[in-house]
N, C-alpha and C. Protein backbone atom coordinates (compact mmCIF):
# COMPACT_ATOMS: atom_id res chain seq x y z
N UNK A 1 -35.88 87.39 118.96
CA UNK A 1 -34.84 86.55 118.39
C UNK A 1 -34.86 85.16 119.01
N UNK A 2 -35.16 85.00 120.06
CA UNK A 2 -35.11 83.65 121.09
C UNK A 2 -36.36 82.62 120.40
N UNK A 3 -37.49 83.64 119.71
CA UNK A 3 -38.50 82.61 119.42
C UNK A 3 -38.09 81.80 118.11
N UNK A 4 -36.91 82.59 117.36
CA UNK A 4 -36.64 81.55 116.01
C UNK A 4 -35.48 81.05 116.11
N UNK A 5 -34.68 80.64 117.59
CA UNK A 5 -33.42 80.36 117.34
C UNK A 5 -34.06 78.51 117.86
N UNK A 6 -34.95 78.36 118.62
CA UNK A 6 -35.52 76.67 118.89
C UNK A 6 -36.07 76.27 117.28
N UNK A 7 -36.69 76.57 116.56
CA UNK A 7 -37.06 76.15 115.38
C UNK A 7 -36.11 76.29 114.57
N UNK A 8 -35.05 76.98 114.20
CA UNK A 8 -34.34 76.79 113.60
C UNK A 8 -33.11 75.93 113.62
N UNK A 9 -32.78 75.89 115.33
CA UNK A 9 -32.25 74.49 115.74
C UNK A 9 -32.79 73.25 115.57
N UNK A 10 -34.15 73.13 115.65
CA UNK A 10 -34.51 71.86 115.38
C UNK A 10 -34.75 71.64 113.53
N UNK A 11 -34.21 72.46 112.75
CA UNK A 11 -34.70 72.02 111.30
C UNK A 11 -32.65 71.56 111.02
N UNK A 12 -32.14 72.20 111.73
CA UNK A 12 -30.64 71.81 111.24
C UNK A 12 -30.68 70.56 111.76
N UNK A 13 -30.87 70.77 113.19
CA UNK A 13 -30.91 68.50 113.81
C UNK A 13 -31.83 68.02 112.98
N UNK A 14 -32.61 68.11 112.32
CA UNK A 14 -33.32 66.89 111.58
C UNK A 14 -33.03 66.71 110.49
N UNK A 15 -32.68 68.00 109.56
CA UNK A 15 -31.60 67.82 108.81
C UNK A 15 -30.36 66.62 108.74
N UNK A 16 -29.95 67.28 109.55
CA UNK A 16 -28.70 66.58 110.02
C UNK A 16 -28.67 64.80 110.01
N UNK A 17 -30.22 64.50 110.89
CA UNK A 17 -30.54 63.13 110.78
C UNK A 17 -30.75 62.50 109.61
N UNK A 18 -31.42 63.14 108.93
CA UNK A 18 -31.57 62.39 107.36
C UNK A 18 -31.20 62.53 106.54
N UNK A 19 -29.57 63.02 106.26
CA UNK A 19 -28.99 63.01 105.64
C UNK A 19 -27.88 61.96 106.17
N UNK A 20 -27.74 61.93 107.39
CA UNK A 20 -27.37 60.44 108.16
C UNK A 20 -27.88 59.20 107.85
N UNK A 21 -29.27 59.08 108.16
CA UNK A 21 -29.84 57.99 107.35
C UNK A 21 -29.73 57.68 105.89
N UNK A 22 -30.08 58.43 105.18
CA UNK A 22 -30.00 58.32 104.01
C UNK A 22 -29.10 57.52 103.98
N UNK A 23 -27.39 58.23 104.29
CA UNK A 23 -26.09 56.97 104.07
C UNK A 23 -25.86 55.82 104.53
N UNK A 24 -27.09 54.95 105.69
CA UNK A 24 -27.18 54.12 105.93
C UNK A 24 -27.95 53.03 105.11
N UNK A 25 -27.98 53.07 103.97
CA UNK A 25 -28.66 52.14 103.12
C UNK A 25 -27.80 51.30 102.92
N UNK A 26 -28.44 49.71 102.81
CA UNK A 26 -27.09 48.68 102.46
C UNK A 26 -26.89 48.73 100.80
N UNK A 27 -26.01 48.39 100.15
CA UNK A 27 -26.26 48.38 98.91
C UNK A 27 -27.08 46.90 98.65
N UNK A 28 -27.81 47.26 97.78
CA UNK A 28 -28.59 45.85 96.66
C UNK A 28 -27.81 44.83 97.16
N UNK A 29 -28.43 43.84 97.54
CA UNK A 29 -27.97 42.34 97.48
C UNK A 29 -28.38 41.87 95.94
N UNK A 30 -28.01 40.39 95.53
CA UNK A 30 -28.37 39.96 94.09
C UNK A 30 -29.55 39.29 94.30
N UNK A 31 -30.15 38.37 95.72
CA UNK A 31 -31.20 38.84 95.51
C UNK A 31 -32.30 39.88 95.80
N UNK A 32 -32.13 40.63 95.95
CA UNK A 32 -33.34 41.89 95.34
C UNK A 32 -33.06 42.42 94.11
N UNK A 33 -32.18 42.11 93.53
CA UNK A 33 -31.60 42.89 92.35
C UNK A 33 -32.30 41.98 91.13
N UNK A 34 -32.50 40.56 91.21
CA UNK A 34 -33.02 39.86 91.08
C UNK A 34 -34.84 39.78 90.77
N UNK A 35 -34.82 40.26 92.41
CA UNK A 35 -36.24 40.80 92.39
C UNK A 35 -36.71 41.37 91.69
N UNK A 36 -36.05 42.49 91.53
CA UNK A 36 -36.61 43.38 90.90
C UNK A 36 -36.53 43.31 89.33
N UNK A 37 -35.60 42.52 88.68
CA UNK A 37 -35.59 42.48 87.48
C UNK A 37 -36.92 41.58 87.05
N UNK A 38 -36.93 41.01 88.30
CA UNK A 38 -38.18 39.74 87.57
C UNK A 38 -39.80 40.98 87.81
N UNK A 39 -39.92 41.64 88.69
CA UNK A 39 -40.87 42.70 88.50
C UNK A 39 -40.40 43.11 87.55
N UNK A 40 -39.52 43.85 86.74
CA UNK A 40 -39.54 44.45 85.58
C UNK A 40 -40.54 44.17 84.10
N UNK A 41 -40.33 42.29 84.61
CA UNK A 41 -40.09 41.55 83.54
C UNK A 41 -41.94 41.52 83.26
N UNK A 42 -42.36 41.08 84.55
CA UNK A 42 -43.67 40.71 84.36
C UNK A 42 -44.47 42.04 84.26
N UNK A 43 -43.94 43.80 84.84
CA UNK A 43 -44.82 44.57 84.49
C UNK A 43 -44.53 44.60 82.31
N UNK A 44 -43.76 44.39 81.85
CA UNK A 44 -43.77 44.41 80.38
C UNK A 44 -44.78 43.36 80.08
N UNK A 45 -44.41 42.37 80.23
CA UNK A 45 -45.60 41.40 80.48
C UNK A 45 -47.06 41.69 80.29
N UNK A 46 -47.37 41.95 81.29
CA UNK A 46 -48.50 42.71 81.76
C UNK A 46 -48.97 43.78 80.91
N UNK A 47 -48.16 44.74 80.78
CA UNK A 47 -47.95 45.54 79.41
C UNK A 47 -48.89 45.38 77.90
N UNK A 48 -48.12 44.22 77.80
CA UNK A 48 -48.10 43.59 76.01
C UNK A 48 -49.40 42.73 76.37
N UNK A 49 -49.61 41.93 77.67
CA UNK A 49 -50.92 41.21 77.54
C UNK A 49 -51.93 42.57 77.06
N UNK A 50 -51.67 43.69 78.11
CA UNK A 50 -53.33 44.68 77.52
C UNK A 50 -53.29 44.92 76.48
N UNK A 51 -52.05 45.31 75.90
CA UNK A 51 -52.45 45.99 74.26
C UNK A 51 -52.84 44.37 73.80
N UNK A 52 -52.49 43.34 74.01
CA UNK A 52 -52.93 42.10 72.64
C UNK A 52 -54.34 42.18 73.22
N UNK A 53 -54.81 42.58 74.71
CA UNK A 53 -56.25 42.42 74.63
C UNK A 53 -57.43 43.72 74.06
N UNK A 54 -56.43 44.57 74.26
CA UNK A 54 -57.31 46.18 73.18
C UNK A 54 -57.63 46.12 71.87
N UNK A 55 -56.17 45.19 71.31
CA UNK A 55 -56.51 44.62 69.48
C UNK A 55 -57.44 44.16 69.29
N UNK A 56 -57.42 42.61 69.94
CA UNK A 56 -58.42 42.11 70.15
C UNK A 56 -60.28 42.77 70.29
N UNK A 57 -60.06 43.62 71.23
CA UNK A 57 -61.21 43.94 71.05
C UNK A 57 -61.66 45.04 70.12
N UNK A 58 -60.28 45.70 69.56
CA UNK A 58 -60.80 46.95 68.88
C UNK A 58 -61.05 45.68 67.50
N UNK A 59 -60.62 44.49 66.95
CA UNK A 59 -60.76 43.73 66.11
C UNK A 59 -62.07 43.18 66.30
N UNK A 60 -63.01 42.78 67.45
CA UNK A 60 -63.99 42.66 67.67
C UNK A 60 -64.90 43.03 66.94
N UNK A 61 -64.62 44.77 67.01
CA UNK A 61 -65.52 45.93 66.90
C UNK A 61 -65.21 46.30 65.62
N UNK A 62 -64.38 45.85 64.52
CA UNK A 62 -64.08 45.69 63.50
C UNK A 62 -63.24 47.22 62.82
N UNK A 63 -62.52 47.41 64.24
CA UNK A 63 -61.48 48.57 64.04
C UNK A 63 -60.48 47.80 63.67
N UNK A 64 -59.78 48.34 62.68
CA UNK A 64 -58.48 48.27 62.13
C UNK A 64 -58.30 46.87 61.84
């Protein structure tokens, strides 16, 4: 019994810790909130550039 009562103490303390941490997050400032909308913006971006460049080439190749 002694060999699973140290491992099982140490999974409740670490437990314990990161569920502590976890609640230490600051909330979003506006700018990162910011940030991140402008990443949003440019992965759509990014997005719509490949498909206009797949048309393009499937138009090349005289698909569709």
């Amino acid at each position: 019994m002694m060999k699973l009562e140290k491992p099982i103490c140490t999974a409740v303390v670490m437990s314990a810790l990161i569920v502590a941490l976890a609640g230490c997050q600051k909330p979003e400032g506006p700018a990162e909130h910011a940030g991140k909308e402008v990443d949003k913006t440019v992965e759509k971006a990014g997005k719509q550039i490949e498909k206009a460049g797949d048309n393009i080439h499937d138009a090349a190749k005289g698909k569709k």
